[in-house]
N, C-alpha and C. Protein backbone atom coordinates (compact mmCIF):
# COMPACT_ATOMS: atom_id res chain seq x y z
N UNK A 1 125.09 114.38 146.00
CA UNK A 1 124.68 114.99 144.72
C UNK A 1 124.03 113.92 143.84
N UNK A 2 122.87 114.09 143.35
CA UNK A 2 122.44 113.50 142.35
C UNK A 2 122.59 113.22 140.65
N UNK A 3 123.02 112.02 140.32
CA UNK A 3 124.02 112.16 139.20
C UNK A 3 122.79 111.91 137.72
N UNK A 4 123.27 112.44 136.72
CA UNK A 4 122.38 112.53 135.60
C UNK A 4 121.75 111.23 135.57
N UNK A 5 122.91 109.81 135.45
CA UNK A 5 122.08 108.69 135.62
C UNK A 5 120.68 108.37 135.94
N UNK A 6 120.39 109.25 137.46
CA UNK A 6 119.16 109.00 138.18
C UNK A 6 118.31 109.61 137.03
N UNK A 7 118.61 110.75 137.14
CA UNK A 7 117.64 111.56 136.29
C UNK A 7 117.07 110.73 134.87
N UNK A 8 118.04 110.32 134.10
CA UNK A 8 118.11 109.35 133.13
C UNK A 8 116.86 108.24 133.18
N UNK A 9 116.93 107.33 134.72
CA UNK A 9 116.43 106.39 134.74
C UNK A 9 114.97 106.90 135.08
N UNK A 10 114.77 107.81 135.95
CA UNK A 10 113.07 108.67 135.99
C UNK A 10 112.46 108.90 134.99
N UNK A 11 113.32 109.56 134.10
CA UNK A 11 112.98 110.19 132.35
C UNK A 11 112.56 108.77 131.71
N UNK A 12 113.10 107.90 131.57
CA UNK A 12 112.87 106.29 131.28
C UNK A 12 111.71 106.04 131.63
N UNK A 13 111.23 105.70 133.08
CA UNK A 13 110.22 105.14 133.47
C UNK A 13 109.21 106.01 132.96
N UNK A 14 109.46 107.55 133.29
CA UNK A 14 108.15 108.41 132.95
C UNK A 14 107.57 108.13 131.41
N UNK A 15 108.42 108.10 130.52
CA UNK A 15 108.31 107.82 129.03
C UNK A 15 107.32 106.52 129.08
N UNK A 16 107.73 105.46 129.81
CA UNK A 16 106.93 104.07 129.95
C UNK A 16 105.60 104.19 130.72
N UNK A 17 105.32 105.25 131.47
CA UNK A 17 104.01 105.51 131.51
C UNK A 17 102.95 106.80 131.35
N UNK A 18 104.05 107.30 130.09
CA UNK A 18 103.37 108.38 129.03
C UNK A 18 103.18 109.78 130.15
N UNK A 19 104.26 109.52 130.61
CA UNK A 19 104.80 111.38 131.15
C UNK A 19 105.77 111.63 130.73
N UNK A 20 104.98 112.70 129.55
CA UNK A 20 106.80 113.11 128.77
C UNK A 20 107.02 114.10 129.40
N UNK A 21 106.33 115.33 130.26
CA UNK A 21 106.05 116.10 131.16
C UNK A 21 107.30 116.21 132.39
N UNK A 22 107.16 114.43 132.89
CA UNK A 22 107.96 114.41 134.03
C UNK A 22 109.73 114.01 132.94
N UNK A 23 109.22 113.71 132.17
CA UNK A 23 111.12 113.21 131.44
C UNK A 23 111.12 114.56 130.91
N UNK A 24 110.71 115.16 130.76
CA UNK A 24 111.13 116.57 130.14
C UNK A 24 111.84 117.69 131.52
N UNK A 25 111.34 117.40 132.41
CA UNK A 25 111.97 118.04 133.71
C UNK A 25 113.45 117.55 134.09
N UNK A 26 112.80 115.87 133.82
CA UNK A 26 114.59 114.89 134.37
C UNK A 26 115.72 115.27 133.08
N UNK A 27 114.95 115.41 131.75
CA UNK A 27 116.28 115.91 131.12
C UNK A 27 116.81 117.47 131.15
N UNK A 28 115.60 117.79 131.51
CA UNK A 28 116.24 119.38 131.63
C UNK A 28 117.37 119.62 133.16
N UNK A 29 116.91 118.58 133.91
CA UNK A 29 118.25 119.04 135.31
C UNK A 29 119.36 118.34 134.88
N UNK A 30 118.99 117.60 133.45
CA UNK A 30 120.61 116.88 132.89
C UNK A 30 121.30 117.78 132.68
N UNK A 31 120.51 118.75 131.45
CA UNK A 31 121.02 119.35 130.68
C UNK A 31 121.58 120.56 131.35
N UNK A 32 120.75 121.20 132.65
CA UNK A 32 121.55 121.85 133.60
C UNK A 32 122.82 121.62 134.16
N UNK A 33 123.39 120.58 134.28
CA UNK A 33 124.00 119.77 134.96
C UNK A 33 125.76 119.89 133.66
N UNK A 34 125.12 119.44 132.59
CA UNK A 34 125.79 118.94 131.19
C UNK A 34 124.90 119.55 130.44
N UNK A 35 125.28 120.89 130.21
CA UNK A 35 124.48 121.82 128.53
C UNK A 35 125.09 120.96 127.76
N UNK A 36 125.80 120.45 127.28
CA UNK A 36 126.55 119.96 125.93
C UNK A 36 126.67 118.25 125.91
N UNK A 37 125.89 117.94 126.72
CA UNK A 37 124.73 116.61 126.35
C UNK A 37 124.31 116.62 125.39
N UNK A 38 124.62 115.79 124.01
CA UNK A 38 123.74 115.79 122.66
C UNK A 38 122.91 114.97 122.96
N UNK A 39 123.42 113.31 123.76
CA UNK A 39 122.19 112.50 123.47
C UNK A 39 120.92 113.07 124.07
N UNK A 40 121.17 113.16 125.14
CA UNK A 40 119.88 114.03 126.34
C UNK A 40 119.03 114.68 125.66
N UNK A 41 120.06 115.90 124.44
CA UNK A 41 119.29 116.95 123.86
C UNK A 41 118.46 116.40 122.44
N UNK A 42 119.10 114.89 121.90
CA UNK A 42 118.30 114.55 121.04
C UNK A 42 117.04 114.13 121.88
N UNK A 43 117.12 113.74 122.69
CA UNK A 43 116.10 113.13 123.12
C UNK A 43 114.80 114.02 123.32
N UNK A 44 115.06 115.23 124.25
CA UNK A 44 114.25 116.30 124.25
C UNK A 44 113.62 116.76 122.80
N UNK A 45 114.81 116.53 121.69
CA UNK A 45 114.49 117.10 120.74
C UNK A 45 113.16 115.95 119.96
N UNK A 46 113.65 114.83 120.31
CA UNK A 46 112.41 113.90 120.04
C UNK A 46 111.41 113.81 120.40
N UNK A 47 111.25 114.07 121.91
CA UNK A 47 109.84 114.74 122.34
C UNK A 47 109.05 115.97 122.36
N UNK A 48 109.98 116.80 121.87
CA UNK A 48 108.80 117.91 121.25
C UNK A 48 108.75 118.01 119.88
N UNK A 49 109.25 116.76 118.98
CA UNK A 49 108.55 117.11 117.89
C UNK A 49 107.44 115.81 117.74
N UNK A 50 107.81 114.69 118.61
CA UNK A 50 106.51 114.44 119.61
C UNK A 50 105.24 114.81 119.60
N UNK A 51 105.15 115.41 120.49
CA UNK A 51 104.32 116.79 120.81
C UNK A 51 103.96 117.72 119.35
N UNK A 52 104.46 117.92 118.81
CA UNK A 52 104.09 118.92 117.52
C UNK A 52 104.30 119.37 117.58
N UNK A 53 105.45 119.93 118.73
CA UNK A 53 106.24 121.15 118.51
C UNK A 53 107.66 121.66 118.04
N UNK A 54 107.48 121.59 116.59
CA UNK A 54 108.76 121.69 115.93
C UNK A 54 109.38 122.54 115.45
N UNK A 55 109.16 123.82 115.97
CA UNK A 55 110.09 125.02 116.01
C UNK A 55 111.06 124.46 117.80
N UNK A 56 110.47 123.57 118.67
CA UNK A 56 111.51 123.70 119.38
C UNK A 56 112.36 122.39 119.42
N UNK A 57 111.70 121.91 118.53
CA UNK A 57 112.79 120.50 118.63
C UNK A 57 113.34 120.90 117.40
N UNK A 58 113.20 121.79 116.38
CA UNK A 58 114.37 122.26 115.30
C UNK A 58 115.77 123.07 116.08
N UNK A 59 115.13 123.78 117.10
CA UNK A 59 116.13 124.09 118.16
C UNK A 59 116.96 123.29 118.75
N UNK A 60 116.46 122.56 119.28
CA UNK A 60 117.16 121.22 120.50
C UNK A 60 118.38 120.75 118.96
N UNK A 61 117.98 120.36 117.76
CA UNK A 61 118.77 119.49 116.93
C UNK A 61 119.54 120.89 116.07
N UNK A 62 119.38 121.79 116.15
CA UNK A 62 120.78 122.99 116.05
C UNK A 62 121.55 122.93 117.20
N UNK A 63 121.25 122.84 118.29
CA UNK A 63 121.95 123.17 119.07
C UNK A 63 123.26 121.20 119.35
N UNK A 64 122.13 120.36 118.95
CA UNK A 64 123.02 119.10 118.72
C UNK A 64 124.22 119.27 118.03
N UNK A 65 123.82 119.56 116.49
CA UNK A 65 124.33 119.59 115.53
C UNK A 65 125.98 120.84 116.17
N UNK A 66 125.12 121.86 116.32
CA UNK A 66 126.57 122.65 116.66
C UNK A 66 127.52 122.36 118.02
N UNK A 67 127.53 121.34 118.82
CA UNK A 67 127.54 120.25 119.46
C UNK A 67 128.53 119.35 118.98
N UNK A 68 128.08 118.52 117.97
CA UNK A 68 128.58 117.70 117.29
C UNK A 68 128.38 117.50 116.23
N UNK A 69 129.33 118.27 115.19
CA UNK A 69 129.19 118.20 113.91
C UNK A 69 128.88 117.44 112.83
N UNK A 70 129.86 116.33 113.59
CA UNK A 70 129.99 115.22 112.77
C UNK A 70 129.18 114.31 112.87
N UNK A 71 127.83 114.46 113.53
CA UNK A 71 126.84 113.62 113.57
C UNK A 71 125.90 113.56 112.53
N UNK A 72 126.10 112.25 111.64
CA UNK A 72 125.32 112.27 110.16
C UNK A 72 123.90 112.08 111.30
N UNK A 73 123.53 111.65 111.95
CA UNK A 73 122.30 111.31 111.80
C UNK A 73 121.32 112.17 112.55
N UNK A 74 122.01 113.18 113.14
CA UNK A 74 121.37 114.42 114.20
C UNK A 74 121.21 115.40 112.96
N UNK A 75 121.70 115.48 111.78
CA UNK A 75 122.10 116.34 110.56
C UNK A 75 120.63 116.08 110.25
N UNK A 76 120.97 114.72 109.88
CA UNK A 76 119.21 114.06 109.45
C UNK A 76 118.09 114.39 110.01
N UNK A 77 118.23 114.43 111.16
CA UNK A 77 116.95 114.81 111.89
C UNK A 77 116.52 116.33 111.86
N UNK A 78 117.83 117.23 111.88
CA UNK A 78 117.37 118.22 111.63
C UNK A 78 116.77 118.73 110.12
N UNK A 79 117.49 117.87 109.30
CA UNK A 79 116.61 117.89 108.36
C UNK A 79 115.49 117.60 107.62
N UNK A 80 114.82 116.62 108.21
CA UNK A 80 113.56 115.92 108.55
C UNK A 80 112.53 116.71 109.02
N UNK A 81 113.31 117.20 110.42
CA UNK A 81 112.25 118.65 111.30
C UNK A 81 112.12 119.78 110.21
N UNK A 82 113.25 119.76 109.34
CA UNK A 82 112.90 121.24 108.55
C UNK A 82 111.96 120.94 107.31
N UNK A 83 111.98 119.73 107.11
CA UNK A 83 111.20 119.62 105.82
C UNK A 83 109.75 119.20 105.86
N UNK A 84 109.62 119.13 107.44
CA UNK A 84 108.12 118.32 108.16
C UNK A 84 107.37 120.00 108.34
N UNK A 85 108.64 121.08 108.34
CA UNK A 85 107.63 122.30 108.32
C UNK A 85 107.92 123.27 107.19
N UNK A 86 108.46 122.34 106.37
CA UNK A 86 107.90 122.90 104.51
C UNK A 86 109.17 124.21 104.37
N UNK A 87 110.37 123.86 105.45
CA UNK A 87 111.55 124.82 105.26
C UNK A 87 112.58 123.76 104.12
N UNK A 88 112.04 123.85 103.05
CA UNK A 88 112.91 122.76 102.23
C UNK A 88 114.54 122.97 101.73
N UNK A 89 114.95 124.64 101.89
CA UNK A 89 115.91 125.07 101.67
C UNK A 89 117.00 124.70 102.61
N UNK A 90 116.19 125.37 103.85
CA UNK A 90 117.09 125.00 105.25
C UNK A 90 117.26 122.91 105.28
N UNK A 91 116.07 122.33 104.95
CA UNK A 91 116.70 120.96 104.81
C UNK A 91 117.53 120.37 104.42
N UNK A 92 117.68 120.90 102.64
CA UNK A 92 118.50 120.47 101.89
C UNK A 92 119.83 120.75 102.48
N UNK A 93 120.16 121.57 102.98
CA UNK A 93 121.37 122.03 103.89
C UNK A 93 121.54 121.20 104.86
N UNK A 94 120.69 120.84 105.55
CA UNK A 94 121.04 119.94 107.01
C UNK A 94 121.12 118.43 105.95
N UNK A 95 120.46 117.90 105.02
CA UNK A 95 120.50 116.43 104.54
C UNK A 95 122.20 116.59 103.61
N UNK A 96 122.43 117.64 102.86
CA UNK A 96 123.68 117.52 102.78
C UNK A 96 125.04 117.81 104.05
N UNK A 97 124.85 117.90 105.07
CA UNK A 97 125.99 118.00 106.43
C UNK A 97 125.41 116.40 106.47
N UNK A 98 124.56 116.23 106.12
CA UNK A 98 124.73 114.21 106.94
C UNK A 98 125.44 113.43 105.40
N UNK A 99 125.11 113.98 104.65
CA UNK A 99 125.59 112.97 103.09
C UNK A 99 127.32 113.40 102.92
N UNK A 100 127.58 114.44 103.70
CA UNK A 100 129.20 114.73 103.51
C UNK A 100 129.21 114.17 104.53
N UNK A 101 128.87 114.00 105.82
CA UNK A 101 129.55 113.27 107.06
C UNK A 101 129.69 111.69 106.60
N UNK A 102 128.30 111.27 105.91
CA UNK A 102 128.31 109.79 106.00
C UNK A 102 127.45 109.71 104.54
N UNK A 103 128.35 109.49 103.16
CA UNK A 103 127.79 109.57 101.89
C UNK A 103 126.93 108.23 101.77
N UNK A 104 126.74 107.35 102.28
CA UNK A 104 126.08 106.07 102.14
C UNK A 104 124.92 106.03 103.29
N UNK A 105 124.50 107.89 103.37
CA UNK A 105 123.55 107.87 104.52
C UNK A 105 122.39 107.47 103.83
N UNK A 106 121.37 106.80 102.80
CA UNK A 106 120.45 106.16 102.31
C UNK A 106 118.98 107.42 102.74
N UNK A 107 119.24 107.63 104.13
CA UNK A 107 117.51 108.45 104.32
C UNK A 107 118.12 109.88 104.21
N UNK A 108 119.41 110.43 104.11
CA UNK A 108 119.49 111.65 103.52
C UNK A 108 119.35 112.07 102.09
N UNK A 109 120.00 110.72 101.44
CA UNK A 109 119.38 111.28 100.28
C UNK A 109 117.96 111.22 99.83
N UNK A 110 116.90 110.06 100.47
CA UNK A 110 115.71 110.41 100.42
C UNK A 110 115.18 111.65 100.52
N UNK A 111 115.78 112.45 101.90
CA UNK A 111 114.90 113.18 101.96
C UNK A 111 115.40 114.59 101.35
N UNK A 112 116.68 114.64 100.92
CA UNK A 112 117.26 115.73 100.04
C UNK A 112 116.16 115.02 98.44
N UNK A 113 116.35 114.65 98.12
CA UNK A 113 115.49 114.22 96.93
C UNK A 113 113.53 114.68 96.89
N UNK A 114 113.33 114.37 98.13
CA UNK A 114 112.27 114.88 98.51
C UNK A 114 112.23 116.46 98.58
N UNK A 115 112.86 117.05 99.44
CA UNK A 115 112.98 118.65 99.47
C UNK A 115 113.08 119.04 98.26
N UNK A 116 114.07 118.22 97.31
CA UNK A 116 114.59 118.89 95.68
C UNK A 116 113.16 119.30 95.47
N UNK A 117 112.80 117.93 95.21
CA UNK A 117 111.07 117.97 94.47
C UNK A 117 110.50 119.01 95.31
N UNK A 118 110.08 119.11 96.11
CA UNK A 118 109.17 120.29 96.78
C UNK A 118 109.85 121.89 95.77
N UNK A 119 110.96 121.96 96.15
CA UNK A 119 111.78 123.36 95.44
C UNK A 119 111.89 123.69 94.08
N UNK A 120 111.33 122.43 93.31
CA UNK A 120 110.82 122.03 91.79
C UNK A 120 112.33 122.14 91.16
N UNK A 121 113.37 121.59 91.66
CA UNK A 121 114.28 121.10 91.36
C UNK A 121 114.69 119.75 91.03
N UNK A 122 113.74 119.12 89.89
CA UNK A 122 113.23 118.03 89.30
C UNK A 122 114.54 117.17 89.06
N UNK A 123 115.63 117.79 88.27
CA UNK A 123 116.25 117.10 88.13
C UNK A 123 117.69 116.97 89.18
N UNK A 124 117.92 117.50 89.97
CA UNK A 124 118.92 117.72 90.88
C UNK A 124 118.11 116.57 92.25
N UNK A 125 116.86 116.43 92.18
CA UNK A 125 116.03 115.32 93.10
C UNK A 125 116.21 113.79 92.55
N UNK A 126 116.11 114.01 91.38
CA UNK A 126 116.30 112.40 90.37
C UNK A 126 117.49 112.35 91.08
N UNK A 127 118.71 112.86 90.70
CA UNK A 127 120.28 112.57 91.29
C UNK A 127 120.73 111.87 92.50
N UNK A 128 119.66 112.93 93.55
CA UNK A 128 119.48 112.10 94.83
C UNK A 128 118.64 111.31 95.06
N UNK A 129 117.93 110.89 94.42
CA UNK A 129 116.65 109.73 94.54
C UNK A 129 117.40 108.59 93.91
N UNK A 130 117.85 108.38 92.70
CA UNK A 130 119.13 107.19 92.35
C UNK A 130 120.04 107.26 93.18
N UNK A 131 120.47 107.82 94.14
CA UNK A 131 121.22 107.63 94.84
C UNK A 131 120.98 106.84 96.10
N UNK A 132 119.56 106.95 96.59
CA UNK A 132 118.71 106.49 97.50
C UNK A 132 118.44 105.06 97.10
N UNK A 133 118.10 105.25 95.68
CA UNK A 133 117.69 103.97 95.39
C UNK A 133 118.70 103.18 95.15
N UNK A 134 119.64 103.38 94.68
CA UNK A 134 121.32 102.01 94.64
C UNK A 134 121.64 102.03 96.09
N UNK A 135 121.04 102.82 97.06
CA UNK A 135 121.35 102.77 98.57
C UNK A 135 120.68 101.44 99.03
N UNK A 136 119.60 101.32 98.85
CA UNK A 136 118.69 101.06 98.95
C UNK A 136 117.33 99.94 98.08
N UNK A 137 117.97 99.63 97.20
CA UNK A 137 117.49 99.31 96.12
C UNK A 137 116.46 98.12 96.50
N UNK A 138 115.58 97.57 97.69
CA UNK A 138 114.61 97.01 97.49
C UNK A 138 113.21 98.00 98.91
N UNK A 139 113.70 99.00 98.80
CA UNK A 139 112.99 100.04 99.53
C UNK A 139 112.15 100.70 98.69
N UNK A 140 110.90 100.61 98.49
CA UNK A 140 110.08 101.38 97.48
C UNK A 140 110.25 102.25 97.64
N UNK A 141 110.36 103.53 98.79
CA UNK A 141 110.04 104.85 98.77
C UNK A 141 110.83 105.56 97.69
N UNK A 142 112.46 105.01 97.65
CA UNK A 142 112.86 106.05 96.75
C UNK A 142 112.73 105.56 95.28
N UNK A 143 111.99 104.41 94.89
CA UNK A 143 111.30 103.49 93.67
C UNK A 143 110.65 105.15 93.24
N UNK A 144 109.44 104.87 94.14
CA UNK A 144 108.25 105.40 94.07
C UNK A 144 108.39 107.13 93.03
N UNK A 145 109.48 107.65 94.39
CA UNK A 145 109.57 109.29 94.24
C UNK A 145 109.78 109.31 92.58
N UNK A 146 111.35 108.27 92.50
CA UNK A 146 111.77 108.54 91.01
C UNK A 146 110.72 108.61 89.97
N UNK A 147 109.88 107.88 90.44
CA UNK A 147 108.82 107.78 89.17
C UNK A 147 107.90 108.46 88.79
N UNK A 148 107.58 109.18 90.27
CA UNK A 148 106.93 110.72 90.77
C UNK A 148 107.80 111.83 89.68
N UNK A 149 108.67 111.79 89.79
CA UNK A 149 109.90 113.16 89.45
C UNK A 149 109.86 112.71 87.99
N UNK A 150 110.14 111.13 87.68
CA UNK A 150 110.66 111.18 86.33
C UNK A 150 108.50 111.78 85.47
N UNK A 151 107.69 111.38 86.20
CA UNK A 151 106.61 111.70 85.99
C UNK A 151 106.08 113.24 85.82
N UNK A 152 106.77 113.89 86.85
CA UNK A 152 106.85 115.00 86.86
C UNK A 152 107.35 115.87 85.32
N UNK A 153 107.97 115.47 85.09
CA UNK A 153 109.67 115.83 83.93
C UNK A 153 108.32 115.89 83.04
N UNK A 154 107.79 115.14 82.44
CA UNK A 154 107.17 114.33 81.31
C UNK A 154 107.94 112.90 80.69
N UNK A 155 108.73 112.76 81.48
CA UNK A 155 109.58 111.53 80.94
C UNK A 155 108.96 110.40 81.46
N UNK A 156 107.80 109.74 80.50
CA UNK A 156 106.91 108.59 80.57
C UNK A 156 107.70 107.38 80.68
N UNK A 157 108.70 106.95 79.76
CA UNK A 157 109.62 106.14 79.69
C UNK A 157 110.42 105.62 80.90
N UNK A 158 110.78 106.66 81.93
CA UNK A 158 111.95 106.25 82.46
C UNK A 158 110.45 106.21 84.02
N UNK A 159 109.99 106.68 83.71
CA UNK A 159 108.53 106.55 85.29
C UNK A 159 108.32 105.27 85.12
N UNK A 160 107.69 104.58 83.52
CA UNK A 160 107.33 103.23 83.65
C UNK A 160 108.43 102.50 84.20
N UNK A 161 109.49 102.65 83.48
CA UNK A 161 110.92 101.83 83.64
C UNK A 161 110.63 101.40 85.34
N UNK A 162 110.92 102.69 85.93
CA UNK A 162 111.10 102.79 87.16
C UNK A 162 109.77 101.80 87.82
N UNK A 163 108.32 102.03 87.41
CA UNK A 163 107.70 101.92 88.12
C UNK A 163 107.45 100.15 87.89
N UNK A 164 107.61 99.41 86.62
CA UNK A 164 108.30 97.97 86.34
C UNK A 164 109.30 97.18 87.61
N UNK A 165 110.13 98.64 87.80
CA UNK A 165 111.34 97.78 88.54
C UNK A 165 110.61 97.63 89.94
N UNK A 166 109.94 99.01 90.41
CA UNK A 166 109.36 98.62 91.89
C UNK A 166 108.07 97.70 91.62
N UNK A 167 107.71 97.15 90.73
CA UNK A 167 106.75 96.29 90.28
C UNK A 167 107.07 94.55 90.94
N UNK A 168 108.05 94.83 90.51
CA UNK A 168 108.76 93.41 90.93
C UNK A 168 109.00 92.87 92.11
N UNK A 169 109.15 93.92 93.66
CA UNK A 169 109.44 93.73 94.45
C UNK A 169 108.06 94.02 95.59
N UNK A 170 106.91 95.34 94.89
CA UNK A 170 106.24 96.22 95.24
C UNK A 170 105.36 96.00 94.85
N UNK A 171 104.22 95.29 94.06
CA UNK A 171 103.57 95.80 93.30
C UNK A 171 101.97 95.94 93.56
N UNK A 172 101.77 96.74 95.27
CA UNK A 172 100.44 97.45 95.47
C UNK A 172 101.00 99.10 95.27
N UNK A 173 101.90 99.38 95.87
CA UNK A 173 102.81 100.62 95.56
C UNK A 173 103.06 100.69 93.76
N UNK A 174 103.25 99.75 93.30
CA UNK A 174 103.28 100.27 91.75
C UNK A 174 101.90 100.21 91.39
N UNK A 175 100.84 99.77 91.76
CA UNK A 175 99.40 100.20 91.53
C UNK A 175 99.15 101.00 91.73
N UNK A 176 99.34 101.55 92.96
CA UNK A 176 99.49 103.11 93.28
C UNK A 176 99.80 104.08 92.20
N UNK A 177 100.89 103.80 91.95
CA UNK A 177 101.05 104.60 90.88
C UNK A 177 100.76 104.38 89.10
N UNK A 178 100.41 103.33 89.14
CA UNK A 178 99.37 102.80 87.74
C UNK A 178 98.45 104.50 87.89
N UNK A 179 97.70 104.18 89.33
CA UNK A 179 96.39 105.23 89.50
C UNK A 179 96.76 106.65 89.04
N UNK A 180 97.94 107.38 90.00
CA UNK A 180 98.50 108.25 89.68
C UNK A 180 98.59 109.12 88.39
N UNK A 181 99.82 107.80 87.74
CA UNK A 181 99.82 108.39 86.43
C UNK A 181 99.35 107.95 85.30
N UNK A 182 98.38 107.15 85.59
CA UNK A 182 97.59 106.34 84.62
C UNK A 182 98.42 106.06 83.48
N UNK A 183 99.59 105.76 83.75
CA UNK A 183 100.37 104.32 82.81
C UNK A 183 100.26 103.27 83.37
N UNK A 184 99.55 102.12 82.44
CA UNK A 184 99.39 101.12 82.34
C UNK A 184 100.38 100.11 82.38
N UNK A 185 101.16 99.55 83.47
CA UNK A 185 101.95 98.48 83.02
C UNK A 185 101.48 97.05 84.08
N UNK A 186 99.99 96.67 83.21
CA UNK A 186 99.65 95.57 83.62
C UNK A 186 100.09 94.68 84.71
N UNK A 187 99.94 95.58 85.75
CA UNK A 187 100.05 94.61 87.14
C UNK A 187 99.01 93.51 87.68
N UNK A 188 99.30 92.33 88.07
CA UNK A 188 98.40 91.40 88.11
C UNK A 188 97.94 91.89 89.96
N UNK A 189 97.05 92.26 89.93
CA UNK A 189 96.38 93.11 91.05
C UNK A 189 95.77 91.42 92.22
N UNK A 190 97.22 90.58 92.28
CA UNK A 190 96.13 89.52 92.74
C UNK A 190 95.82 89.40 94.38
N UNK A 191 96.46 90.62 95.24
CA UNK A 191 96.00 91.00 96.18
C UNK A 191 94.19 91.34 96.47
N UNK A 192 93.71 91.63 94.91
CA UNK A 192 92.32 92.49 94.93
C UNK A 192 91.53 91.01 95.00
N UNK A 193 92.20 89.70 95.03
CA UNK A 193 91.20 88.69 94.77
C UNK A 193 90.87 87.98 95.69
């Protein structure tokens, strides 16, 4: 009998010379073998959203998730897949199962903060975007959003604030957003020289 291993190590090589085709066969006689394989099934689930196909790798990472619950970071992914196809409701749901599994998950609250904003839940996104950012605090992205959202609000004050602090660490990304929101907080642009 041939043991998943093999299959494993084919799926491997095929990946290394760009047959996801043939690893998509070797994980599927895994998964025949072992339905309740999560890693296998993340994996599948990584190559068809891969591929661009992410109604079935939103599948593959439900079927993880109900699998193994307690996986903050399969939570994540499914919430990633849901928010990459503008299901921001269903995200916010999968980024909170990873922030109760693992509250110091840093890219769940990004991307719950992100979904907020899409759902124009401005200020319930700030919440999780400071949360991202004390996660995280020399990572522009969740710099950036806050300053997006606090921009959003009309709250000029707390965007500059924000966009000062990623200034310090950031500051072609706080040009960026100089452009954006055309507040001025004199960045010395000496990349442009």
């Amino acid at each position: 009998m041939i043991r998943p291993w093999f299959f494993t190590q084919i799926a491997t090589w095929a990946l290394a010379c760009n047959k996801t085709d043939v690893a998509l066969a070797c994980y599927a006689k895994i998964l025949a073998l072992n339905p309740d394989d999560t890693v296998t099934r993340s994996r599948v689930a990584f190559l068809y959203s891969e591929a661009g196909d992410q109604a079935r790798a939103i599948r593959e990472f439900e079927r993880v998730v109900a699998g193994n619950k307690t996986d903050a970071d399969s939570w994540f992914n499914l919430g990633y897949l849901r928010q990459a196809t503008d299901d921001h409701g269903a995200a916010v749901v999968a980024f909170d199962q990873a922030i109760e599994i693992s509250p110091r998950h840093d890219r769940a609250w990004y991307g719950k903060g992100l979904s907020l904003v899409a759902l124009n839940r401005v200020h319930d996104a700030i919440a999780a975007l400071k949360m991202n950012a004390q996660l995280q605090p020399m990572s522009p992205h969740g710099h950036m959003e806050l300053a997006r959202a606090y921009f959003k609000l009309g709250d000029m004050n707390r965007c500059e604030k924000r966009m000062r602090k990623l200034c310090a660490f950031d500051p072609k990304n706080a040009a960026r957003l100089e452009d954006e929101t055309g507040i001025n907080i004199n960045i010395d642009h000496w990349w442009k020289a």
